[in-house]
C-alpha atoms as a PDB file:
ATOM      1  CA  UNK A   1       0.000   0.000   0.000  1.00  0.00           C
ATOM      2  CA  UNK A   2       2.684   2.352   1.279  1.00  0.00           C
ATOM      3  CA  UNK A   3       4.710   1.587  -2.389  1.00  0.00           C
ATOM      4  CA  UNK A   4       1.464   2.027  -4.667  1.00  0.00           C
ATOM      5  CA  UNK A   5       1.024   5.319  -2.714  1.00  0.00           C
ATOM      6  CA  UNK A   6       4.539   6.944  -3.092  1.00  0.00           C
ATOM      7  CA  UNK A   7       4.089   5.507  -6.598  1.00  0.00           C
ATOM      8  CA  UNK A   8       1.483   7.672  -7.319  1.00  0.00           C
ATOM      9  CA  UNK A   9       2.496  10.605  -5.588  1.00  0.00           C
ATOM     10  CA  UNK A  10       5.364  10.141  -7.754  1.00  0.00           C
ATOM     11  CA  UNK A  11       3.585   9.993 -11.020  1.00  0.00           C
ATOM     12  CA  UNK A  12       1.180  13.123  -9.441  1.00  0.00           C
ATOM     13  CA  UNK A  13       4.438  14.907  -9.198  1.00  0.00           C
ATOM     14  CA  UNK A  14       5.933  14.669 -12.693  1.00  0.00           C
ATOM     15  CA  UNK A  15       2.441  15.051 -14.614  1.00  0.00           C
ATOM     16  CA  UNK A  16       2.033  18.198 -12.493  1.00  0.00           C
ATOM     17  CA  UNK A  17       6.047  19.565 -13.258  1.00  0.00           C
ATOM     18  CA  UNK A  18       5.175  18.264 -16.882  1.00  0.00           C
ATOM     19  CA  UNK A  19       2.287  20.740 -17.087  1.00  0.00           C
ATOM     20  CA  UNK A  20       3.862  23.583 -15.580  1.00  0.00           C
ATOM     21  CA  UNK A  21       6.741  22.640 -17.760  1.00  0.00           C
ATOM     22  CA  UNK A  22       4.151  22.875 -21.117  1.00  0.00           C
ATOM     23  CA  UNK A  23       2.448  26.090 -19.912  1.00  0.00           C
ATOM     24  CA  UNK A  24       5.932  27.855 -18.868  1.00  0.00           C
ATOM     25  CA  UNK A  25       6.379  27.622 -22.528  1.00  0.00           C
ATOM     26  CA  UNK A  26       3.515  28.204 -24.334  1.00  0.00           C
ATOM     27  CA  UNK A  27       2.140  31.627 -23.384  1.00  0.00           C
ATOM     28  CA  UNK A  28       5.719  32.944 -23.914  1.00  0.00           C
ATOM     29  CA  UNK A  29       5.687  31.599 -27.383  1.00  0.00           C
ATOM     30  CA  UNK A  30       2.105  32.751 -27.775  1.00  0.00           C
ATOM     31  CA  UNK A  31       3.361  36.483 -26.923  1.00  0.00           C
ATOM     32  CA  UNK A  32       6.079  36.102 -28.881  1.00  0.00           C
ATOM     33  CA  UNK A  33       4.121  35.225 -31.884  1.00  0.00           C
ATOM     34  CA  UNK A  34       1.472  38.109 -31.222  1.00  0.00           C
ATOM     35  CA  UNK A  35       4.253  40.738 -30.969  1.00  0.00           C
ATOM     36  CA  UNK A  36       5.997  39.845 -33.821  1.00  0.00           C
ATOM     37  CA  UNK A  37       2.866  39.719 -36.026  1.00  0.00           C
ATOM     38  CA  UNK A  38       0.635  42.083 -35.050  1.00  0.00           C
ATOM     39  CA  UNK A  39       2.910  44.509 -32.664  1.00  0.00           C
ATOM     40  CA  UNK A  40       6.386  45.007 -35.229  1.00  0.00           C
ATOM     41  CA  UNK A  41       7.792  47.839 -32.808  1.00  0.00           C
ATOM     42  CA  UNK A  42      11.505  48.808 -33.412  1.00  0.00           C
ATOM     43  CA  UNK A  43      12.584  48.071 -29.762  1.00  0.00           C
ATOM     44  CA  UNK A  44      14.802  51.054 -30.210  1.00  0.00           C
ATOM     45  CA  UNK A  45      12.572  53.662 -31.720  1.00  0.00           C
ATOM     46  CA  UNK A  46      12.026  56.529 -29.350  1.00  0.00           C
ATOM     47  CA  UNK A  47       8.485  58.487 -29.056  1.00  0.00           C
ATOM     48  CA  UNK A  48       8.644  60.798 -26.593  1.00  0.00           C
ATOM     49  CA  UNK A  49       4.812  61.019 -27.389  1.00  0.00           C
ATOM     50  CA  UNK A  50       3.985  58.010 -26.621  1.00  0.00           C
ATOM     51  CA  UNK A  51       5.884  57.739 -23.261  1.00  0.00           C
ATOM     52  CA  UNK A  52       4.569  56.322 -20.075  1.00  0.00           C
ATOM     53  CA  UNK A  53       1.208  54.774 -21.961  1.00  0.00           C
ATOM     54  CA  UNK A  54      -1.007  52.425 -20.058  1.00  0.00           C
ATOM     55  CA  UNK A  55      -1.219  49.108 -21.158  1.00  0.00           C
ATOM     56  CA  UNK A  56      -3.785  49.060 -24.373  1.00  0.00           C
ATOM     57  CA  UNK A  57      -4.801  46.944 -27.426  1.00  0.00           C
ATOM     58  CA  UNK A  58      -1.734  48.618 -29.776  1.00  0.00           C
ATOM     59  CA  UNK A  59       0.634  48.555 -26.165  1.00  0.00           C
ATOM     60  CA  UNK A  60       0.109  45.357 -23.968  1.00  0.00           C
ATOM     61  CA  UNK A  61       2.349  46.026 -21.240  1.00  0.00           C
ATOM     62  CA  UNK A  62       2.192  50.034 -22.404  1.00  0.00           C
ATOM     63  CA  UNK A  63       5.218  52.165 -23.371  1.00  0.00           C
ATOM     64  CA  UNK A  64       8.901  52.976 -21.208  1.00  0.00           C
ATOM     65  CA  UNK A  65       9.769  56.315 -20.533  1.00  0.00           C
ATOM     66  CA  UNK A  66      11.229  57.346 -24.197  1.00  0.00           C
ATOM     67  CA  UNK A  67       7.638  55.719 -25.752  1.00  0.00           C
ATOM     68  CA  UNK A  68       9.305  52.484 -26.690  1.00  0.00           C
ATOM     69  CA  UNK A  69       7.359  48.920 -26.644  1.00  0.00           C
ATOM     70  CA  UNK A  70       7.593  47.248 -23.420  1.00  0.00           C
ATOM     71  CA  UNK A  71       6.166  43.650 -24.554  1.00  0.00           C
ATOM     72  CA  UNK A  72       8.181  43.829 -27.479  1.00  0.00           C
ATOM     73  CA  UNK A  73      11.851  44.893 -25.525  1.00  0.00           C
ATOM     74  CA  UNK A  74      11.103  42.121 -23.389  1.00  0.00           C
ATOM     75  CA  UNK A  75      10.670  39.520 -25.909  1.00  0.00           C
ATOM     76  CA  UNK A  76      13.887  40.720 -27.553  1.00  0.00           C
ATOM     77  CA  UNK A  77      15.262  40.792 -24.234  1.00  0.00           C
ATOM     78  CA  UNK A  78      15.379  37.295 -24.019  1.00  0.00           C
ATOM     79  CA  UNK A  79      17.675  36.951 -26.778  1.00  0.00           C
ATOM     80  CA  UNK A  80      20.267  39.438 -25.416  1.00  0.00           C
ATOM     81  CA  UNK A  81      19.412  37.608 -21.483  1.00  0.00           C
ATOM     82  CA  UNK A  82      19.046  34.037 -22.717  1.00  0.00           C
ATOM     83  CA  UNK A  83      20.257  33.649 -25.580  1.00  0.00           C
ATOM     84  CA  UNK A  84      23.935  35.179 -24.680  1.00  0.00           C
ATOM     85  CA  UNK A  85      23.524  33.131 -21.577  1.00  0.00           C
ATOM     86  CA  UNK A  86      23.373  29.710 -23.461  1.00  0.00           C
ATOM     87  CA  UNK A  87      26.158  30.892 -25.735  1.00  0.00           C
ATOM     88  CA  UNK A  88      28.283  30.844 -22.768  1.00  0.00           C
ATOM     89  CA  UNK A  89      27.541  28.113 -20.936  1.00  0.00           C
ATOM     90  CA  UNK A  90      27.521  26.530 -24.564  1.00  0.00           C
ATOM     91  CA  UNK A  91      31.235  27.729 -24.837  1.00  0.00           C
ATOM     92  CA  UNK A  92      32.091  26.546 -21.096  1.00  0.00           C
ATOM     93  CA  UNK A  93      30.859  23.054 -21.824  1.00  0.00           C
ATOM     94  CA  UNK A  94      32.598  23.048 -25.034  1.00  0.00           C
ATOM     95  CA  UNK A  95      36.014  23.446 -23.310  1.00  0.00           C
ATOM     96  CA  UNK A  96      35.505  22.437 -19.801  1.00  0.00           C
ATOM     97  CA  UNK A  97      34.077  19.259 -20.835  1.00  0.00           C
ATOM     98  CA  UNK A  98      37.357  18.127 -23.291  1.00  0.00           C
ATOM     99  CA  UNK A  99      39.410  19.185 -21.036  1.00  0.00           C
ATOM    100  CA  UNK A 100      37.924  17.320 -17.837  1.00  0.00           C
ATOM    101  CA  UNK A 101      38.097  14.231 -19.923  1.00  0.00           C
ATOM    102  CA  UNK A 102      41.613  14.448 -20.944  1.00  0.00           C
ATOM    103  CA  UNK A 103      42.977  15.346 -17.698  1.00  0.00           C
ATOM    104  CA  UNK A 104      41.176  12.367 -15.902  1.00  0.00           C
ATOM    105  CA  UNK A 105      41.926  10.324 -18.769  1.00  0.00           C
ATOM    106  CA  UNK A 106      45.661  10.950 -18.796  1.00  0.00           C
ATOM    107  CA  UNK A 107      46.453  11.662 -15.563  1.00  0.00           C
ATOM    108  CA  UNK A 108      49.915  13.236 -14.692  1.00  0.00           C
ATOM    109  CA  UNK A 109      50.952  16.763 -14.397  1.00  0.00           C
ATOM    110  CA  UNK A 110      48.815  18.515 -16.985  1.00  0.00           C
ATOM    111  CA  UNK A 111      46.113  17.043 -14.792  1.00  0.00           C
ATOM    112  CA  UNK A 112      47.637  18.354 -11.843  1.00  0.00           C
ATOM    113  CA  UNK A 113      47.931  21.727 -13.425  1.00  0.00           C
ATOM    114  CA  UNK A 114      44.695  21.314 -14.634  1.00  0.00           C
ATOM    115  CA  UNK A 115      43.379  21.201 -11.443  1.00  0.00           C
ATOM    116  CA  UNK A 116      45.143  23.747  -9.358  1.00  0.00           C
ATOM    117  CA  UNK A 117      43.841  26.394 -12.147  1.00  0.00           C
ATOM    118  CA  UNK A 118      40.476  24.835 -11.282  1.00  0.00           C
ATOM    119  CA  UNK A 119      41.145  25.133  -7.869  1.00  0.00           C
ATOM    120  CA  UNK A 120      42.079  28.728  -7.854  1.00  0.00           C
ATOM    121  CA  UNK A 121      39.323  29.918  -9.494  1.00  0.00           C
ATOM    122  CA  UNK A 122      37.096  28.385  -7.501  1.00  0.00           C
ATOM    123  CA  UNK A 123      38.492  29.289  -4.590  1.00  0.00           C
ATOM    124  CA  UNK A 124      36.199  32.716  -5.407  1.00  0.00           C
ATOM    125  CA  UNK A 125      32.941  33.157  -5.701  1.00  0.00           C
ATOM    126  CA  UNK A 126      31.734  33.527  -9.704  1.00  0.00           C
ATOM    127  CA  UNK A 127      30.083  37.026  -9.397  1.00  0.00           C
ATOM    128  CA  UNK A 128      33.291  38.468  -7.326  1.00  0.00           C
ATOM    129  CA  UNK A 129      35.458  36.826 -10.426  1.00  0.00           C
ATOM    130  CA  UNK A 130      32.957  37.635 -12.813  1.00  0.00           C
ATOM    131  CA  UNK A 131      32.910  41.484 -11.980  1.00  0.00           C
ATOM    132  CA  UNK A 132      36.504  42.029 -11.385  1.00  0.00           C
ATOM    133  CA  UNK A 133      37.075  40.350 -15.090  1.00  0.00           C
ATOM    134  CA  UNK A 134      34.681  42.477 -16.201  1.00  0.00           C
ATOM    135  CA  UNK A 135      35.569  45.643 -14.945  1.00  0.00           C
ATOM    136  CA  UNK A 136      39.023  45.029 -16.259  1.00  0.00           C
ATOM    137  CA  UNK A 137      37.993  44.483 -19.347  1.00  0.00           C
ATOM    138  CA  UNK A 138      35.575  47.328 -20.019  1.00  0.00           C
ATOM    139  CA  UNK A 139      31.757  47.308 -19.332  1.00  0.00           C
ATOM    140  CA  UNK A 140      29.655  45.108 -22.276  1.00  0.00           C
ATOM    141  CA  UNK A 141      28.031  42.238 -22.760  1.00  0.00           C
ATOM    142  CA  UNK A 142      30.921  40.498 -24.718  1.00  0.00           C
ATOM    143  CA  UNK A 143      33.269  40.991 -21.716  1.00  0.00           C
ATOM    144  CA  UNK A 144      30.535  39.497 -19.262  1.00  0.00           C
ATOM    145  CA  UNK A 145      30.137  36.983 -21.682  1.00  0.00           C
ATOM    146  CA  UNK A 146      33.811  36.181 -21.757  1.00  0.00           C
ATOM    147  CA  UNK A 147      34.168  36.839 -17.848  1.00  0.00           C
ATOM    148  CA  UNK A 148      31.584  34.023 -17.360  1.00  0.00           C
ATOM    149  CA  UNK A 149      33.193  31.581 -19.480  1.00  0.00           C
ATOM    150  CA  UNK A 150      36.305  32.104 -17.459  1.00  0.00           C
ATOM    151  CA  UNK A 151      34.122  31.436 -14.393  1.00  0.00           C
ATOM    152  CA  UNK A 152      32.075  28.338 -15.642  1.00  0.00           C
ATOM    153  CA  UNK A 153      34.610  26.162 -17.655  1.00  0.00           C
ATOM    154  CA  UNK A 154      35.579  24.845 -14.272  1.00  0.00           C
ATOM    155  CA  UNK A 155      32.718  23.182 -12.765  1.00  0.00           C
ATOM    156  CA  UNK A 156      32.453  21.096 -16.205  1.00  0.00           C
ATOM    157  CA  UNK A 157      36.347  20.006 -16.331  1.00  0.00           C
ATOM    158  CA  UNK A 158      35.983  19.145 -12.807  1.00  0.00           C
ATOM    159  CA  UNK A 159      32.727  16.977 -13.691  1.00  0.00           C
ATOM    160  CA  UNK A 160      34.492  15.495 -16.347  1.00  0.00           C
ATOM    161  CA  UNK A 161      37.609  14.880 -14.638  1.00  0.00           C
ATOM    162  CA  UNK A 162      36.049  13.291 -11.567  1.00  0.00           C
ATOM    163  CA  UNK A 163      33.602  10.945 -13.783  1.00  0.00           C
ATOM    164  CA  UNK A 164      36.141   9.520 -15.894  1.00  0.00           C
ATOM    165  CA  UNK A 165      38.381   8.930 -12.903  1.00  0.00           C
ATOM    166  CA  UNK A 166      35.305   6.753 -11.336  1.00  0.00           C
ATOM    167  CA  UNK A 167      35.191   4.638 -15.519  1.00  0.00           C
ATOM    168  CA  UNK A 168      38.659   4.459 -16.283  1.00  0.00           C
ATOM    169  CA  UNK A 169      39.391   1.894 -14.130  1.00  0.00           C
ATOM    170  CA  UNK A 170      36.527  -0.543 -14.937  1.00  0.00           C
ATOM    171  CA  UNK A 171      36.785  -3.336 -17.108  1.00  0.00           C
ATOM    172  CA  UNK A 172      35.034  -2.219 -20.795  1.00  0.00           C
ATOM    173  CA  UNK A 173      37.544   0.493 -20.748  1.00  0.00           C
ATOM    174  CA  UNK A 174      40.605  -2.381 -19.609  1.00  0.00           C
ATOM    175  CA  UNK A 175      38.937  -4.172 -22.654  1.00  0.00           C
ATOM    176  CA  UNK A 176      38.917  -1.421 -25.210  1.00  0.00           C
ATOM    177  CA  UNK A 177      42.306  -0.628 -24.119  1.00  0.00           C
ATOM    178  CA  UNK A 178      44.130  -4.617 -24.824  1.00  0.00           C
ATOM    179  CA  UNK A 179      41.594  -4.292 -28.067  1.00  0.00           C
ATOM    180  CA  UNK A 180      43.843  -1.064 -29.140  1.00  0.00           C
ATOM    181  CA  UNK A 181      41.256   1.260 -29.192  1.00  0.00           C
ATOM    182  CA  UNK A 182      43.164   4.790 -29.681  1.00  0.00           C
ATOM    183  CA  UNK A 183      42.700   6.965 -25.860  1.00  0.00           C
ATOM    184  CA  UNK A 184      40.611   9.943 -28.792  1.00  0.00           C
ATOM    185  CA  UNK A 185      38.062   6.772 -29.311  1.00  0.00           C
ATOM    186  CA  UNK A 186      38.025   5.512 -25.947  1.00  0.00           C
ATOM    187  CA  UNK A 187      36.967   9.261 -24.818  1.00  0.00           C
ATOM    188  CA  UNK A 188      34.540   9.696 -26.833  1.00  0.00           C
ATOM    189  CA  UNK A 189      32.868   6.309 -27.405  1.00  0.00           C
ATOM    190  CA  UNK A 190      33.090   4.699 -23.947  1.00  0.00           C
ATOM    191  CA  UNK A 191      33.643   7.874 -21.385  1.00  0.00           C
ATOM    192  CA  UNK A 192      31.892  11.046 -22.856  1.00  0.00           C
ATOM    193  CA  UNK A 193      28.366   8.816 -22.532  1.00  0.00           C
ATOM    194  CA  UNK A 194      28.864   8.558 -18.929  1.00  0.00           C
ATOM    195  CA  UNK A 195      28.803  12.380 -18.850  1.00  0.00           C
ATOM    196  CA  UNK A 196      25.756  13.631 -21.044  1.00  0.00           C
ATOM    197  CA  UNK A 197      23.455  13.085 -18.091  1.00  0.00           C
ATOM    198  CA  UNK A 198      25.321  14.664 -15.124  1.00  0.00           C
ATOM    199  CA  UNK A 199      26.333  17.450 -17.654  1.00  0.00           C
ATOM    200  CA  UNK A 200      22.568  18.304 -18.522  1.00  0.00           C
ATOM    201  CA  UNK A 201      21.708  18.370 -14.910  1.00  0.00           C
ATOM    202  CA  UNK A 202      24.412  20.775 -13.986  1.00  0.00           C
ATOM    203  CA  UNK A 203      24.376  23.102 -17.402  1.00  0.00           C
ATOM    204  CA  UNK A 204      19.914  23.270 -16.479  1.00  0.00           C
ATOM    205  CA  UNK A 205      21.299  24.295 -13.014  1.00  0.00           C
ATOM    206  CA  UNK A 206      23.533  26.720 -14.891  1.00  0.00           C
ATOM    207  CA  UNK A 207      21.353  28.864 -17.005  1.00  0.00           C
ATOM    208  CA  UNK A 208      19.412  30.382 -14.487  1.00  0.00           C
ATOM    209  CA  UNK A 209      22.737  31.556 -12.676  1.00  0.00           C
ATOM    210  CA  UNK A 210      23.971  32.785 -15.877  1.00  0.00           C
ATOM    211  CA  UNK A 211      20.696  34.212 -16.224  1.00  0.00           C
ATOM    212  CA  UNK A 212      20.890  35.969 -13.008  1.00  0.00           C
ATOM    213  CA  UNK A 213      24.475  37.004 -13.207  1.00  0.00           C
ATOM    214  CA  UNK A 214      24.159  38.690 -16.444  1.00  0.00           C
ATOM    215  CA  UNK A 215      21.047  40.728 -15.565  1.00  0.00           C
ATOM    216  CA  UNK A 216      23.018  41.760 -12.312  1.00  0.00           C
ATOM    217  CA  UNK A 217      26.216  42.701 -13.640  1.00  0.00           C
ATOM    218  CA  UNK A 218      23.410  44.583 -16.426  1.00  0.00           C
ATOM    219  CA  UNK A 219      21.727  46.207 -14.272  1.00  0.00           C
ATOM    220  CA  UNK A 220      24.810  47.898 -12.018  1.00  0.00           C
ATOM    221  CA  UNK A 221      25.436  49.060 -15.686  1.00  0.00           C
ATOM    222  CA  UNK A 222      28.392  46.328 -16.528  1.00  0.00           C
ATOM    223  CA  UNK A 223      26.587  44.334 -18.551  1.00  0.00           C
ATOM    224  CA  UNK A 224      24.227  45.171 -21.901  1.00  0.00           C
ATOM    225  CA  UNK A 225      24.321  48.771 -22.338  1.00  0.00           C
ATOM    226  CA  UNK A 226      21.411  51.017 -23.256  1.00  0.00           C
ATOM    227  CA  UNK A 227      19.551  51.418 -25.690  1.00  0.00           C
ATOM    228  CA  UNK A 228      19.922  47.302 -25.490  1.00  0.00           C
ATOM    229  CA  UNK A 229      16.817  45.545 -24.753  1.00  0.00           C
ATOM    230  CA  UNK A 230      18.505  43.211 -21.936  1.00  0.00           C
ATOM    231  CA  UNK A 231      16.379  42.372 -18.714  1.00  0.00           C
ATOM    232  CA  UNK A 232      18.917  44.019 -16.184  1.00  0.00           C
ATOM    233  CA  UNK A 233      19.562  47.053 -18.168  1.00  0.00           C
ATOM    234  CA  UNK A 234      15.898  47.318 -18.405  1.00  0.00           C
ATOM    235  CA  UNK A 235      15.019  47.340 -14.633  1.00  0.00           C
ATOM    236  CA  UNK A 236      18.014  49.994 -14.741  1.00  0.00           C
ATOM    237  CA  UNK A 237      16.975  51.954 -16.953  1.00  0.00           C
ATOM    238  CA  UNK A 238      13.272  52.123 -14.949  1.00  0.00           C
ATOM    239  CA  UNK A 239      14.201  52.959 -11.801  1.00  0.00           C
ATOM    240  CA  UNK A 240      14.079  56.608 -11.962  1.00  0.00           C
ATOM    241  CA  UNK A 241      10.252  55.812 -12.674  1.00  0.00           C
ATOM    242  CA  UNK A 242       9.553  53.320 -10.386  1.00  0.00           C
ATOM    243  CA  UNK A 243       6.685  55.537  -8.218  1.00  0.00           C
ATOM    244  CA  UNK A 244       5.240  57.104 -11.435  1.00  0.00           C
ATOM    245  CA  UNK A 245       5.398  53.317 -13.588  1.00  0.00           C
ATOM    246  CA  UNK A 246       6.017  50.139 -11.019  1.00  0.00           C
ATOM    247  CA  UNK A 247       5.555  48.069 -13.864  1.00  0.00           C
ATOM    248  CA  UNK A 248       8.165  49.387 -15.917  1.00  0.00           C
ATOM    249  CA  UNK A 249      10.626  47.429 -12.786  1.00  0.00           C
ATOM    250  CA  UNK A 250       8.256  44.627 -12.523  1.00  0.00           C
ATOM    251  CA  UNK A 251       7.968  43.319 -16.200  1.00  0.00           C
ATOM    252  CA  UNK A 252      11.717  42.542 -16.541  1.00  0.00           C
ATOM    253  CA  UNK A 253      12.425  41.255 -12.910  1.00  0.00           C
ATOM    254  CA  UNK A 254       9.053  38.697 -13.515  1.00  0.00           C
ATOM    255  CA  UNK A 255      10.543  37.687 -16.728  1.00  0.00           C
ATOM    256  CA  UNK A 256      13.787  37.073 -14.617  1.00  0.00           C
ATOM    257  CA  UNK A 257      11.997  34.707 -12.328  1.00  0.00           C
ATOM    258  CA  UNK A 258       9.960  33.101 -14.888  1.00  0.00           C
ATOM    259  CA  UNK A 259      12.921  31.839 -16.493  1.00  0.00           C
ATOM    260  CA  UNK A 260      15.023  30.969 -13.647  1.00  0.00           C
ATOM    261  CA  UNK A 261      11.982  28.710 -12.357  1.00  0.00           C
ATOM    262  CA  UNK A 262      11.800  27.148 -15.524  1.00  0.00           C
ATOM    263  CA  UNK A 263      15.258  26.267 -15.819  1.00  0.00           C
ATOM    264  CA  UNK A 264      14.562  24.733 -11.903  1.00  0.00           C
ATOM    265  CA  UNK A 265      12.596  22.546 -13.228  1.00  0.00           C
ATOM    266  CA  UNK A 266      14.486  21.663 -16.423  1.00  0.00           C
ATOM    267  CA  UNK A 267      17.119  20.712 -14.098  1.00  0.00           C
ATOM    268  CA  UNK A 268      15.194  18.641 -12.175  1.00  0.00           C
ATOM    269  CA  UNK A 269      13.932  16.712 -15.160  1.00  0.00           C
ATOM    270  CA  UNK A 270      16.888  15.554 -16.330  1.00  0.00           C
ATOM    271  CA  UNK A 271      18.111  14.820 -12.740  1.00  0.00           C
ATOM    272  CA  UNK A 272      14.824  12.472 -12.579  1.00  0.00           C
ATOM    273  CA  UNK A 273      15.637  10.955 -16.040  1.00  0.00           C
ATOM    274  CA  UNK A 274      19.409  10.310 -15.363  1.00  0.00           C
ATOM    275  CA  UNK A 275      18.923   9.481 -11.630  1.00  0.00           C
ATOM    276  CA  UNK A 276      21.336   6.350 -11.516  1.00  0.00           C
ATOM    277  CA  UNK A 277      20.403   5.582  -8.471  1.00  0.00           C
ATOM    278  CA  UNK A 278      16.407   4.368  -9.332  1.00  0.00           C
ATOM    279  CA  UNK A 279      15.804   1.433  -7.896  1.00  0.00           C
ATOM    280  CA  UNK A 280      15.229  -1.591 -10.782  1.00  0.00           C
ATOM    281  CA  UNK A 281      12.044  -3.421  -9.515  1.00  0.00           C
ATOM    282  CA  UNK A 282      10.818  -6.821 -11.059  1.00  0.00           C
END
């Protein structure tokens, strides 16, 4: 009884994160698809007529303080937000993930190396090494972009490292090795499997810290810089008008949340669906 019962609390569970999963996604493509069809603002077209509107049928989420689209900025805010943010963590796994591998793999003093680097930067938290990169190398979003890269190759060589240490030593690795599979094959056809799961988890984890780093760094005006539709330079940008327009503050930092939630429960997804650990009943 008490098994059928966590069973279907279980199942309760995932159809519920499933659904919030499905609607997380759809009205944001719905809005997306209204703005760009019916809407067509130029996100950087100023109006000082039109400033400060109420929402209305022509302006959902009414106009900014220069008369400039707010629904539409925040759709194309995502791509500046979001999209820059998986371009980095895209370019962190890229590199931290070879490198992880080889260093495990090989073992020896470029993996010592490897790892004191690794060590060192982690020895600091990622937004203190994130804004003193940044700040050295100039505000904009490239340099944040390139600062977190810096920060977040790490984690993924240290994944990668520490779960090809736990493979190398078992025995379909032994095998492919007296077979004389070259190490390049071995990596990639018997180790890099091992990692796809763990590396999902921890990149779903990732985005909404990217996320929320660059909309920080953005917002204390190191980031995106105006007239750039970003999230953080957005909420920036407002807060001069927060008493006369609240929701000029509260669009972006919602659309902040929304995502970071949804990354949440990304995360936990593929933690669910890569959970090694499931027990195998009969």
């Amino acid at each position: 009884m008490e098994l059928a019962l966590a069973g279907n609390t279980s199942t309760l569970r995932k159809r519920l994160r499933t659904a919030a999963l499905l609607f997380m996604l759809a009205w944001p493509a719905a809005a997306a698809v209204y703005a760009f069809l019916v809407l067509n603002y130029d996100p950087s077209l100023v109006s000082l007529a039109d400033r400060l509107l109420p929402p209305s049928f022509a302006h959902p989420l009414g106009t900014d303080h220069l008369g400039r689209d707010v629904l539409t900025r925040l759709l194309l805010g995502a791509r500046q937000t979001v999209g820059y943010g998986l371009l980095a963590l895209i370019a962190a796994v890229a590199i931290g993930v070879p490198l992880g591998i080889w260093a495990g793999f090989k073992g020896g003093l470029a993996d010592r190396i490897l790892m004191r680097i690794a060590d060192a930067f982690l020895s600091f938290p990622d937004t203190i090494v994130a804004i003193v990169l940044t700040g050295l190398l100039g505000a904009g979003l490239e340099n944040l972009l390139l600062a977190i890269l810096v920060v977040k190759w790490v984690s993924y060589a240290r994944l990668a490292r520490s779960t090809v240490l736990t493979e190398r030593g078992k025995d379909y690795v032994l095998m492919a090795r007296i077979n004389g599979l070259r190490p390049g094959r071995i990596m990639s056809k018997h180790l890099f499997p091992h990692l796809i799961g763990h590396v999902l988890v921890l990149a779903s984890l990732d985005v909404g810290k990217i996320i929320l780093l660059i909309s920080s760094l953005s917002y204390i005006g190191l980031g995106a810089q105006p007239p750039a539709p970003e999230w953080g330079a957005m909420l920036n940008e407002a807060r001069p008008y927060f008493q006369a327009q609240p929701s000029l503050m509260v669009y972006p930092g919602l659309m902040i949340v929304f995502v970071v939630l949804l990354m949440g429960l990304l995360g936990d997804y593929w933690r669910d669906k890569f959970d090694v650990r499931k027990e195998v009943r009969p």
